[in-house]
Protein backbone atom coordinates (compact mmCIF):
# COMPACT_ATOMS: atom_id res chain seq x y z
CA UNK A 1 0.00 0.00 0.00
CA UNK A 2 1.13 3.31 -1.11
CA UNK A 3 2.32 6.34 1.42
CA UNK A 4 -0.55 8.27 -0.13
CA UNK A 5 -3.16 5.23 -0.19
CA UNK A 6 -2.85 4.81 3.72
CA UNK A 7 -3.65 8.54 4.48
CA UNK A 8 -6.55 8.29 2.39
CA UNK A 9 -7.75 6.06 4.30
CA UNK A 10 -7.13 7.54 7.94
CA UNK A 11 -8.69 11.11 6.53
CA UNK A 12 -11.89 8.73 5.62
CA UNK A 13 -11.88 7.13 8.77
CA UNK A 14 -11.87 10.89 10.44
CA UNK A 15 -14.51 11.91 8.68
CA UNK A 16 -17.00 8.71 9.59
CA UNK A 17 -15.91 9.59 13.76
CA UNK A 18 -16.82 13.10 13.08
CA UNK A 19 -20.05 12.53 11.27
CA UNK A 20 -21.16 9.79 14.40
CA UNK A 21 -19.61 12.09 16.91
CA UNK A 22 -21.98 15.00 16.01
CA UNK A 23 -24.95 12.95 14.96
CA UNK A 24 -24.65 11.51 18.77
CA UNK A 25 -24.48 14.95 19.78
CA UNK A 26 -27.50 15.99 17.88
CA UNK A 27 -29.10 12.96 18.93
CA UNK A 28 -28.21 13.52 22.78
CA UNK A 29 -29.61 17.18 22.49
CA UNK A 30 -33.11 16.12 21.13
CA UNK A 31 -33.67 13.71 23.74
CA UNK A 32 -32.41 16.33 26.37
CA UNK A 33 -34.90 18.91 25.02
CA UNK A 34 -37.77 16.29 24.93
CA UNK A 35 -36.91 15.77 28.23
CA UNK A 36 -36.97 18.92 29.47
CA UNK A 37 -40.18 19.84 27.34
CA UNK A 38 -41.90 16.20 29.32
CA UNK A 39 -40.92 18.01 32.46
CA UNK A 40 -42.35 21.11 31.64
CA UNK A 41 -45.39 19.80 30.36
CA UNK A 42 -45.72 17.54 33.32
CA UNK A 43 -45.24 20.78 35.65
CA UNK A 44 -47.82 22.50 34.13
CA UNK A 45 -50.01 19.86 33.93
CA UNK A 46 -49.52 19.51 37.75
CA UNK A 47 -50.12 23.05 38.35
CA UNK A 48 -53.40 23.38 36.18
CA UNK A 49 -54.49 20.35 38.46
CA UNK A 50 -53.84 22.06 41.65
CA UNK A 51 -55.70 25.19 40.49
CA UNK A 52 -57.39 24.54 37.56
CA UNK A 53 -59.78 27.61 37.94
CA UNK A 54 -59.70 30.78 40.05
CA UNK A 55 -61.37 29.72 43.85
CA UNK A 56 -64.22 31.77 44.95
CA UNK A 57 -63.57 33.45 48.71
CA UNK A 58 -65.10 35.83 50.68
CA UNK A 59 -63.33 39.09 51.56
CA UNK A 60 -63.12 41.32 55.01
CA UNK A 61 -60.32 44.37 55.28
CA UNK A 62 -57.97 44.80 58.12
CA UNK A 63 -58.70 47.63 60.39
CA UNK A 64 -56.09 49.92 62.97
CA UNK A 65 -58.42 50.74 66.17
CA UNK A 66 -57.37 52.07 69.67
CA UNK A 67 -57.70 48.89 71.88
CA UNK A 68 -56.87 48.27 75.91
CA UNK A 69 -55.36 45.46 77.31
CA UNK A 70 -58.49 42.69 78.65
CA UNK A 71 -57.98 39.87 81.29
CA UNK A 72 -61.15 37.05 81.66
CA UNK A 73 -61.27 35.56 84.97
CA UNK A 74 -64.25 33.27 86.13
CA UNK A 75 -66.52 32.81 89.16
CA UNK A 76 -69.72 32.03 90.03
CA UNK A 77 -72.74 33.29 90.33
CA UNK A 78 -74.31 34.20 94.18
CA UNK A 79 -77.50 35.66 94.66
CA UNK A 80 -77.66 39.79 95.74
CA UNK A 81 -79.71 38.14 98.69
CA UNK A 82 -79.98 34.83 100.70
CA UNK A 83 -82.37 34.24 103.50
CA UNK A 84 -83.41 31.35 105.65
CA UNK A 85 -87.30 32.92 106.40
CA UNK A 86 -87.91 31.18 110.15
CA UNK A 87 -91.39 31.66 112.31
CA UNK A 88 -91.51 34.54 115.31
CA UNK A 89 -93.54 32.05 117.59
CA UNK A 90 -94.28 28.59 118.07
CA UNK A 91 -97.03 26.94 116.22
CA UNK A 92 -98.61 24.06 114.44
CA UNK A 93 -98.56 24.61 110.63
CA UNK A 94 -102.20 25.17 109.06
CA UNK A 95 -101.67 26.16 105.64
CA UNK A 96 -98.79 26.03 103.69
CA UNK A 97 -98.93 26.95 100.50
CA UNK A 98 -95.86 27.05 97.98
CA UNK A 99 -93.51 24.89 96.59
CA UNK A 100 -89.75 24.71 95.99
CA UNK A 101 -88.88 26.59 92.48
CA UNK A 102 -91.88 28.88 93.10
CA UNK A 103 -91.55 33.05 92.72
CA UNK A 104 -92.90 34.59 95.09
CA UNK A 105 -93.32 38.64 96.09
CA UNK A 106 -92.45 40.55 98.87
CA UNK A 107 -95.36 40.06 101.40
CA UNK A 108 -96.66 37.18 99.91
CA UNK A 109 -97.35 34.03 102.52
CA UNK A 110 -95.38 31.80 103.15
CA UNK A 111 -96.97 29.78 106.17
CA UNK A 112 -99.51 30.24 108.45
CA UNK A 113 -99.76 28.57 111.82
CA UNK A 114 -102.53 27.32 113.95
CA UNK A 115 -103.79 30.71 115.90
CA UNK A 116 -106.94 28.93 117.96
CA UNK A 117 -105.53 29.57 121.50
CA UNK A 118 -104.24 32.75 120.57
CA UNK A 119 -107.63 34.22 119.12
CA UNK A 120 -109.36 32.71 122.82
CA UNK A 121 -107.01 35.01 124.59
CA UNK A 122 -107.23 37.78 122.44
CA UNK A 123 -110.95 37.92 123.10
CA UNK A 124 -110.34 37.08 126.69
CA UNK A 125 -107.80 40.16 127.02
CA UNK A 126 -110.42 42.69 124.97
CA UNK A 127 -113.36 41.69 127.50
CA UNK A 128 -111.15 42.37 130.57
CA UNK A 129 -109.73 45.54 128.98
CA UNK A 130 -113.25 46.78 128.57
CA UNK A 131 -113.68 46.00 132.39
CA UNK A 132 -110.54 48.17 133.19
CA UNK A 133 -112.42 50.69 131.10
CA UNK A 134 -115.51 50.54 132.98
CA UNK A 135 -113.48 50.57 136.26
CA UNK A 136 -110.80 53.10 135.98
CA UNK A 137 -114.00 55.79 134.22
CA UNK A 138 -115.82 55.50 137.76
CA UNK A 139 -112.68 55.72 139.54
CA UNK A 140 -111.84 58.75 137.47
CA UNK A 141 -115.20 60.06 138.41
CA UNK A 142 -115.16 59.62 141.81
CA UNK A 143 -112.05 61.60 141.58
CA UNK A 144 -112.99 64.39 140.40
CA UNK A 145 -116.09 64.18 142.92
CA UNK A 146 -113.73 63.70 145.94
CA UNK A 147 -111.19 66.74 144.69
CA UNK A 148 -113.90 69.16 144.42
CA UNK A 149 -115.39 68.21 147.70
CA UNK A 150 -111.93 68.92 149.08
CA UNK A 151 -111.67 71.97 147.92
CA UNK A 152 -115.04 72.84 149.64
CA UNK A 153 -113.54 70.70 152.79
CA UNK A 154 -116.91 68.34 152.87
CA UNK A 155 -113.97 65.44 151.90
CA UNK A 156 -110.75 64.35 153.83
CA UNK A 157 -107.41 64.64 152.65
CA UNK A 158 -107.25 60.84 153.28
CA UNK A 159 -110.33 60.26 150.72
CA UNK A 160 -108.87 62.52 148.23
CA UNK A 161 -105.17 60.74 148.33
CA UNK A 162 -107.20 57.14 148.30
CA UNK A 163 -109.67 57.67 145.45
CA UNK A 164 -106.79 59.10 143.61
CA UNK A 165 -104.36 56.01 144.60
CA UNK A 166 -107.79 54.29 142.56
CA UNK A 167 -107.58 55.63 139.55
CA UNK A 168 -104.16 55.50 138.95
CA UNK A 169 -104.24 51.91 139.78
CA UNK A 170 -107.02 51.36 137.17
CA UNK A 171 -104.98 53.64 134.82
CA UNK A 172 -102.36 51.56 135.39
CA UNK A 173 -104.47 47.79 134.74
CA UNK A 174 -106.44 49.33 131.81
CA UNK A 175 -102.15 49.65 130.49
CA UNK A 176 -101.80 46.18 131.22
CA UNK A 177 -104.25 45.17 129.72
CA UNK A 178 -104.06 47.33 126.03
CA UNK A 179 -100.47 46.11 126.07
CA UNK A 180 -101.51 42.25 126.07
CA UNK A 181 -104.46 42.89 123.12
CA UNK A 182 -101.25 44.29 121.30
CA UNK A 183 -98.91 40.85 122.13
CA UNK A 184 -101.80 38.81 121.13
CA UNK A 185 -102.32 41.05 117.89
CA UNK A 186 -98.70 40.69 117.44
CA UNK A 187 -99.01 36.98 117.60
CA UNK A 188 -101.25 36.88 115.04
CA UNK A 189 -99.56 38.59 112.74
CA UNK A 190 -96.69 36.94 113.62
CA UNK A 191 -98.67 33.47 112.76
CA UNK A 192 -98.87 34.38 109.08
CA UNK A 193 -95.36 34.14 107.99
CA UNK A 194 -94.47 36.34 104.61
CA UNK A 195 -91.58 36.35 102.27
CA UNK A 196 -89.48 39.17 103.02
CA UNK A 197 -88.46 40.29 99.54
CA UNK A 198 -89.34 39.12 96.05
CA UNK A 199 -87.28 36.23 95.21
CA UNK A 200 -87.29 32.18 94.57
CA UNK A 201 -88.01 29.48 96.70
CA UNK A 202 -84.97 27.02 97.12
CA UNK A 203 -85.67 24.40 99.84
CA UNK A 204 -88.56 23.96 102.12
CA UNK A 205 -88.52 23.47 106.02
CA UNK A 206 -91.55 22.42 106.98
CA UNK A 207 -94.72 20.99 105.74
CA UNK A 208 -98.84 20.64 106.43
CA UNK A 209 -99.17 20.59 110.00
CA UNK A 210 -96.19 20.43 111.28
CA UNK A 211 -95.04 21.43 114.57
CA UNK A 212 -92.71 24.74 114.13
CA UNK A 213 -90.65 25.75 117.07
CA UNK A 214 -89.94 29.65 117.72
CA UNK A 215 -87.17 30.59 115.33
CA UNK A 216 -87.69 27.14 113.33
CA UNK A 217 -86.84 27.77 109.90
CA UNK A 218 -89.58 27.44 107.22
CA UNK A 219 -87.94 27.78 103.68
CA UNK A 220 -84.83 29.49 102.04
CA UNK A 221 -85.13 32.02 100.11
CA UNK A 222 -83.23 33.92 97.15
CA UNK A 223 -83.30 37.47 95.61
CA UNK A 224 -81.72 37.14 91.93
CA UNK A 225 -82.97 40.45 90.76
CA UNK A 226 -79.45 41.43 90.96
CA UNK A 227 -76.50 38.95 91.17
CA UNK A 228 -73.13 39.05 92.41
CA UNK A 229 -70.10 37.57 91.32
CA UNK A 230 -66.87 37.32 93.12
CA UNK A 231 -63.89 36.89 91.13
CA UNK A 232 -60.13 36.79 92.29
CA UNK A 233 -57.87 39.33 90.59
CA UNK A 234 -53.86 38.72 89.59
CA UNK A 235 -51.95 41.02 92.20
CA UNK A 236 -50.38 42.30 88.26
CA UNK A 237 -53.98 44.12 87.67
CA UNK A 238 -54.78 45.35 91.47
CA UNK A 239 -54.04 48.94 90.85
CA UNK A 240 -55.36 48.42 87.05
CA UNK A 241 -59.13 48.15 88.08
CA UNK A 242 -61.31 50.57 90.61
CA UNK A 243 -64.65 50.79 92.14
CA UNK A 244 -67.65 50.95 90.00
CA UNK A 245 -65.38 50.53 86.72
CA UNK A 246 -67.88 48.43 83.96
CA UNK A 247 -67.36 44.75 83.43
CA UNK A 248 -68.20 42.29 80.51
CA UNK A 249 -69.77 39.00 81.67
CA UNK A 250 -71.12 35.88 79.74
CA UNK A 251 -72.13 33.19 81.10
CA UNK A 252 -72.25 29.52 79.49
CA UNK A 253 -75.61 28.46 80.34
CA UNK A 254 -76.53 31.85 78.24
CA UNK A 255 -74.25 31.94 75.50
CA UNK A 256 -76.16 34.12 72.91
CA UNK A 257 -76.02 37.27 75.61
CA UNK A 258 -73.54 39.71 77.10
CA UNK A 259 -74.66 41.09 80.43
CA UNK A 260 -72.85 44.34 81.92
CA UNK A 261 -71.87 44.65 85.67
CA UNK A 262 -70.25 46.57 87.80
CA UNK A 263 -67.62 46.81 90.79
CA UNK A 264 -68.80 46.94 93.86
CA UNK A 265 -66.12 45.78 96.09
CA UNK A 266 -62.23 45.44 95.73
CA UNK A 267 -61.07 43.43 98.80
CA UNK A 268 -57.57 44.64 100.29
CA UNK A 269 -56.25 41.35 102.03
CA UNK A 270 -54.94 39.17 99.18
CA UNK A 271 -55.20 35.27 99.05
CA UNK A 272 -51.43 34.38 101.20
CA UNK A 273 -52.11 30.99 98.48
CA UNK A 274 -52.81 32.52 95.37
CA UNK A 275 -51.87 36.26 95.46
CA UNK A 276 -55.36 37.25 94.47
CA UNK A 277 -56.92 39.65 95.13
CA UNK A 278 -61.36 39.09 95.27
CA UNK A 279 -63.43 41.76 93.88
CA UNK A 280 -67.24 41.28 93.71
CA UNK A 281 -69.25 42.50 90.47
CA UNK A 282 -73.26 43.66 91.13
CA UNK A 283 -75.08 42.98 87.75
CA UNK A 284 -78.38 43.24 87.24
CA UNK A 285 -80.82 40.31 85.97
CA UNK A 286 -84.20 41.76 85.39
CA UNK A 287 -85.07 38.84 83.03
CA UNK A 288 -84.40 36.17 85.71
CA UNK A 289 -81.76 34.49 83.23
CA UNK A 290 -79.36 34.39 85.33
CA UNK A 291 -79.33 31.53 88.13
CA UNK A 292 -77.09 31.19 91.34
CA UNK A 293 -74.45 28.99 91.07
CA UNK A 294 -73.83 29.58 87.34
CA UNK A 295 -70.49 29.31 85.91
CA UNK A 296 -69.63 33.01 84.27
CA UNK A 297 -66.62 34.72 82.69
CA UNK A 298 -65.57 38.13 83.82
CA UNK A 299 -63.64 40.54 81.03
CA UNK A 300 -61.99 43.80 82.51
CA UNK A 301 -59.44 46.42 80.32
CA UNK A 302 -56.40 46.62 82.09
CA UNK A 303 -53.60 49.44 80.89
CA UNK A 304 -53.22 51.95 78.79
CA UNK A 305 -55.11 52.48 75.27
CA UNK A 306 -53.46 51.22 72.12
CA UNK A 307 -53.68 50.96 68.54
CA UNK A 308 -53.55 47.28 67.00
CA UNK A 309 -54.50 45.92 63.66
CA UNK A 310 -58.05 43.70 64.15
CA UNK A 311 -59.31 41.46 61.50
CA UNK A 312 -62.32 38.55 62.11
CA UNK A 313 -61.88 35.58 63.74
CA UNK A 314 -62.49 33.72 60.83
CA UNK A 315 -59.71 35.15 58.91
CA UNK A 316 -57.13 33.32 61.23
CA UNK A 317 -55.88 29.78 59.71
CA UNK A 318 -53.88 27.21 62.14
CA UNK A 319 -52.09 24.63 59.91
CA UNK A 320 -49.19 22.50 60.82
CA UNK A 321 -48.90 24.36 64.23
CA UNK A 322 -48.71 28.06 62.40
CA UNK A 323 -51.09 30.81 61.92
CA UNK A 324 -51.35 32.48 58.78
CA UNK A 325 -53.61 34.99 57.23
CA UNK A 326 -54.64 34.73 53.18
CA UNK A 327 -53.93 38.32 51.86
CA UNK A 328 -55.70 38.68 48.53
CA UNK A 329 -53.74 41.44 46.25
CA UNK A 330 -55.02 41.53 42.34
CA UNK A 331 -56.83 38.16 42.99
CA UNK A 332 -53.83 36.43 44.05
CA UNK A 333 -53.89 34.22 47.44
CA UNK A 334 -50.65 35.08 49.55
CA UNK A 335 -50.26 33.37 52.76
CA UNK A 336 -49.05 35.86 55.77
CA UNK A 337 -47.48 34.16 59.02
CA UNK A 338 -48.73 36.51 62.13
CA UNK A 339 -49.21 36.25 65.80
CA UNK A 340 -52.78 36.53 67.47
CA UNK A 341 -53.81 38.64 70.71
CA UNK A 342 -56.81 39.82 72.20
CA UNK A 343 -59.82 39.13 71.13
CA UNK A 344 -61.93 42.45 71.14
CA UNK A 345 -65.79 41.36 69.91
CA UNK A 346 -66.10 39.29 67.06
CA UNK A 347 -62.17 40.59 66.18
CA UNK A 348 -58.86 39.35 66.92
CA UNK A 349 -55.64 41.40 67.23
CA UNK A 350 -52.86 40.38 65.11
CA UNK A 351 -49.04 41.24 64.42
CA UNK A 352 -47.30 40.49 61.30
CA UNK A 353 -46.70 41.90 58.04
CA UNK A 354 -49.70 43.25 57.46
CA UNK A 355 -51.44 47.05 57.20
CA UNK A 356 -54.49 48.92 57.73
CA UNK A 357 -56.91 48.20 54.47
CA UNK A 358 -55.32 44.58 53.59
CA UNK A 359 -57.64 42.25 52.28
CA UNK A 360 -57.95 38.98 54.37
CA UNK A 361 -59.42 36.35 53.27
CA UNK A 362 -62.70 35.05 55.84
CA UNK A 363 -64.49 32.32 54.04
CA UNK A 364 -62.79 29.35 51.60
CA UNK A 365 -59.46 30.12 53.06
CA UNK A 366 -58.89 26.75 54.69
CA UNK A 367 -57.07 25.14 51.01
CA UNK A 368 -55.53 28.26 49.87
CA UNK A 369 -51.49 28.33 49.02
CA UNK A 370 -49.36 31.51 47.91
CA UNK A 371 -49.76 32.37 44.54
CA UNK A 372 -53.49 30.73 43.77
CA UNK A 373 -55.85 32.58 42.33
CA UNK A 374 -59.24 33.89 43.83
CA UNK A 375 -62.27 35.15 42.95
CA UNK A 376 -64.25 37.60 45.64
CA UNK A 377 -67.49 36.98 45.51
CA UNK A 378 -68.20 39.39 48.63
């Protein structure tokens, strides 16, 4: 083989290597591309199932208002009054008339007692006052008789002195006698026993002719026209709170109201256990809703005024042990991590990265991610 016969051949062999080399590359590049193109197809097709429309929502905008610090503290609920109603006298029971759970008004009775023996007396006591009457008006005339026969000195000193010693004895019986009609009268009255104040029933004491004893108790009583609650108070807030300051109160068995009371008493011996303080709150419960021994929940501001950002509760999402708000700019979703604080109403204070006016999303913000897009339908 010829010098120029064997180059030939290597310059051939060069030029098949080059022509594989670069239809491998060519080759290698198309299937990257269709790759890449699969991959981006397959990402989109991901995304347009993950939103594959716009999600409707409901809108509410974040507002700045001046706010004060609240506490909540519980107690429970005591009546303004409590009173074991007992009888004056002695007495067998002849009527009785109410019931446990019953209203009653002030005045109303209660009990009456056998008054038989009393009502004898009583008329016994009247007929021998209206002797003493009869008596002491003869001795009173006889007086007068005797004195003016003294003065004319037909009478004695010694007649005069006795027939006045008479009548003042008879004055003195006729007394007696006016002041046992009244016991007897007082008796009587004291026989009908009557509730003291308007109020409720809560236990009876007696029954249908039963023996009472004087100063026997004959039912419990309870005056829940107002109510009181007694609440103890951090030793933090002590100096925070003052007599008659307004409080908020709600109580579980009457969940759809707010009642309003007020601070009557701020005691100034704290608890050596708890380093509380016990303040008592009047409020007043002219609808009867409220019962004693109800659970309630106290609110008092505490501190100074402040301004803080308030959106609804429902605005506030807790996923994955976060909160986050859905800010809606332009109809795109952005999630917003914040802090919660007070609750003021039916708002929440928040902190984050948020401003006065935001958008926040309130309703259908439960699925929402950063970058969907929303429709407001609010």
């Amino acid at each position: 083989m010829t010098e120029n016969t064997r180059l030939r051949g290597e310059f051939d062999i060069m030029v098949i290597v080059n022509v594989i080399v670069s239809t491998l590359r060519v080759t290698v590049a198309l299937i990257l591309f269709s790759l890449l193109m699969g991959a981006c197809q397959q990402q989109e097709a991901v995304e347009s199932s993950r939103w594959p429309h716009s999600s409707p929502v409901k809108i509410s905008s974040i507002l700045l208002k001046e706010v004060q610090e609240s506490v909540t503290l519980v107690g429970t609920v005591e009546p303004l009054k409590r009173s074991l109603v007992a009888s004056e006298i002695a007495g067998l029971v002849e009527e009785y008339p109410l019931n446990e759970g019953d209203l009653v008004h002030k005045g109303e009775l209660l009990a009456r007692l056998r008054t038989d023996t009393i009502e004898i007396q009583m008329k016994e006591a009247v007929a021998r006052r209206r002797e003493a009457i009869a008596r002491y008006r003869k001795a009173k005339f006889q007086l007068n008789r005797t004195r003016e026969l003294f003065r004319t000195g037909t009478a004695s000193r010694q007649q005069f002195e006795d027939d006045e010693a008479e009548e003042l004895a008879l004055y003195e019986r006729l007394t007696q006698q006016e002041s046992k009609i009244r016991e007897y009268q007082d008796q009587l009255r004291m026989a009908k026993i009557l509730a003291p104040f308007d109020g409720w029933i809560i236990e009876e004491y007696s029954e249908l002719g039963q023996w009472v004893a004087k100063g026997g108790p004959v039912v419990e009583m309870l005056d829940l026209s107002h109510v009181q609650v007694e609440v103890p108070l951090p030793e933090r807030y002590v100096n925070e709170v003052k007599l008659a300051d307004f409080v908020v109160v709600r109580f579980d068995a009457v969940p759809l109201r707010e009642f309003t009371g007020k601070i009557f008493s701020i005691v100034a011996q704290a608890n050596p256990e708890t380093r509380t303080f016990p303040i008592k709150i009047d409020i007043p419960n002219p609808d009867g809703l409220i019962k004693s021994g109800m659970f309630s929940r106290i609110t008092l501001t505490v501190g100074e005024p402040y301004h803080a950002m308030l959106l609804p509760k429902d605005a506030v999402v807790l996923r994955g042990g976060e909160k986050f708000v859905v800010v809606v700019d332009e109809g795109v979703a952005t999630q917003v991590a914040i802090q919660s604080g007070q609750h003021v109403n039916h708002l929440v204070e928040v902190t984050g990265d948020l401003s006065e006016g935001m958008d926040v999303v309130v309703q259908g913000n439960e699925r929402l991610s950063t970058g969907q897009k929303v429709t407001v339908i609010q």
